[in-house]
C-alpha atoms as a PDB file:
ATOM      1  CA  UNK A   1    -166.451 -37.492  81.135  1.00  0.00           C
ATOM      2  CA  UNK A   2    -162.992 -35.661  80.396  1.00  0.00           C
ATOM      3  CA  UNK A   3    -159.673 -35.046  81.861  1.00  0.00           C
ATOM      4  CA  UNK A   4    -157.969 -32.091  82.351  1.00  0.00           C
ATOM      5  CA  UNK A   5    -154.701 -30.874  83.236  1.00  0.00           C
ATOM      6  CA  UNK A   6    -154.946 -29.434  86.438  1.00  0.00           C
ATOM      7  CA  UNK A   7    -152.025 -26.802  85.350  1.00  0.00           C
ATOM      8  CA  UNK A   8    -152.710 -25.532  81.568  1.00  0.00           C
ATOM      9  CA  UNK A   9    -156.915 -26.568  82.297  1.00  0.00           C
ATOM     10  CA  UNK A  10    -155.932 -28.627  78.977  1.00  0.00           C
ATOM     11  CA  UNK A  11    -158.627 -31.290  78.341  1.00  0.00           C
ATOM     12  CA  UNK A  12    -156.006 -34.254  78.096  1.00  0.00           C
ATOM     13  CA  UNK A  13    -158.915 -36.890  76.654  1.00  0.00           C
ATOM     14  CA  UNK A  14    -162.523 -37.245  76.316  1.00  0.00           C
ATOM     15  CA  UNK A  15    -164.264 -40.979  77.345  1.00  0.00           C
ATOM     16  CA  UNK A  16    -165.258 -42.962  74.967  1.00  0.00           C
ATOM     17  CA  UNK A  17    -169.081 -43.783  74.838  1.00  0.00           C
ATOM     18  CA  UNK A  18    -170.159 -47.181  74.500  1.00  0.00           C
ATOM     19  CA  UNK A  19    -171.388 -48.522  71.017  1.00  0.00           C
ATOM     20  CA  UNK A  20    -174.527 -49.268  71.989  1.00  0.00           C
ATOM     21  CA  UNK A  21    -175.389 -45.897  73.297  1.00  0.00           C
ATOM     22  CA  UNK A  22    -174.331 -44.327  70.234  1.00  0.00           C
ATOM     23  CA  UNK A  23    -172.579 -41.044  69.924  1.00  0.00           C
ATOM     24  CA  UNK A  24    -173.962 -39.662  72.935  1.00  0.00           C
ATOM     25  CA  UNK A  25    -174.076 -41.341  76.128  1.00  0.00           C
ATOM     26  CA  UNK A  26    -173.427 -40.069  80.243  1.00  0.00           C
ATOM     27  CA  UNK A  27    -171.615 -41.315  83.050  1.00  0.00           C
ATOM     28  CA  UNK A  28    -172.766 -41.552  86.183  1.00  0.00           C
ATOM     29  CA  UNK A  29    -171.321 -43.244  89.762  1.00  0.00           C
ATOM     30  CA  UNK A  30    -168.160 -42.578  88.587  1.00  0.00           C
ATOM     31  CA  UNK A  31    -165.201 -44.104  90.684  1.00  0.00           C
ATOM     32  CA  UNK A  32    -161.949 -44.664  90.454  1.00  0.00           C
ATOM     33  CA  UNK A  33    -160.154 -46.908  93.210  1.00  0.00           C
ATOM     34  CA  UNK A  34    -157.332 -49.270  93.282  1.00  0.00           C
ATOM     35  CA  UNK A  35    -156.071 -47.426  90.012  1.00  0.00           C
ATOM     36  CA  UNK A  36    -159.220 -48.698  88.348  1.00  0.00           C
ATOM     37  CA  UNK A  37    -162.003 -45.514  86.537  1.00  0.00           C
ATOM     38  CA  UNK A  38    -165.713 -47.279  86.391  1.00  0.00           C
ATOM     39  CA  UNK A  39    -168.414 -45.313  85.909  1.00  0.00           C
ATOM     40  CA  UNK A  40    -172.161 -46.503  84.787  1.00  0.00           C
ATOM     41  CA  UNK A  41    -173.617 -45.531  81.216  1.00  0.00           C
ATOM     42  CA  UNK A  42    -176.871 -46.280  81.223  1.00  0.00           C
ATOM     43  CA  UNK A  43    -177.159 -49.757  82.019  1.00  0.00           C
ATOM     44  CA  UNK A  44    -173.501 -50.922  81.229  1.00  0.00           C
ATOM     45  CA  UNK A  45    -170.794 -50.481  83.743  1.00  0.00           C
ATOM     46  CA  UNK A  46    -167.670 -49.645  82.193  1.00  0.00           C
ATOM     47  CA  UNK A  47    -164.039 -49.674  83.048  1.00  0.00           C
ATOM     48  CA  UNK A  48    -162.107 -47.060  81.545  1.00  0.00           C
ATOM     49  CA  UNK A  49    -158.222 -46.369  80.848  1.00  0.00           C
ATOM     50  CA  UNK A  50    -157.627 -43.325  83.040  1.00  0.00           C
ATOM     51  CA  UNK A  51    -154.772 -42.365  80.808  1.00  0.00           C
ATOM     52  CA  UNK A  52    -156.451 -41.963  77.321  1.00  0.00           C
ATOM     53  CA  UNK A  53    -160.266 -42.139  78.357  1.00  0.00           C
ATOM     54  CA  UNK A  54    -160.675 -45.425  76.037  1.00  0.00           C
ATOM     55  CA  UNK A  55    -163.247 -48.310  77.395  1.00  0.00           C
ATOM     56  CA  UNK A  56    -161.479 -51.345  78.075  1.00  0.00           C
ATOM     57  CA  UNK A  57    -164.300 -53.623  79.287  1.00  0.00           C
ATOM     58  CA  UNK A  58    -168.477 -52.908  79.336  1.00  0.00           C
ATOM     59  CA  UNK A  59    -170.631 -55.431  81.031  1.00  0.00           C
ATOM     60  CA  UNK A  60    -174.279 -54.979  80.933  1.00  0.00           C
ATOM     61  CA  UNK A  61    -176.564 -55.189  83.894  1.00  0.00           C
ATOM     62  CA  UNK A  62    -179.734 -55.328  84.401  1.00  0.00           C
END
């Protein structure tokens, strides 16, 4: 998952993946309401800082 300036199609940041998928990983049912980005990573639903693309919290479900 990236963002990208919708003016200069600059990529602003690139997510973070979470450490336990390694270096690769991919989002999917990504959302972002109430000023909150989650999207799902395999089995870990993560919240992510929709100004730098960093992970602040991962919970895993099963």
């Amino acid at each position: 998952m990236l963002a990208v300036d919708e003016e200069s199609d600059e990529i602003l940041w690139i997510a973070e993946i979470p450490i336990s998928h390694g270096k690769y990983g991919t989002f999917s049912h990504i959302s972002f309401n109430n000023n909150k980005l989650t999207a799902w990573c395999g089995s870990i639903l993560c919240e992510i800082d929709h100004n730098n693309g960093k992970i602040l919290k991962e919970e895993f479900v099963k």
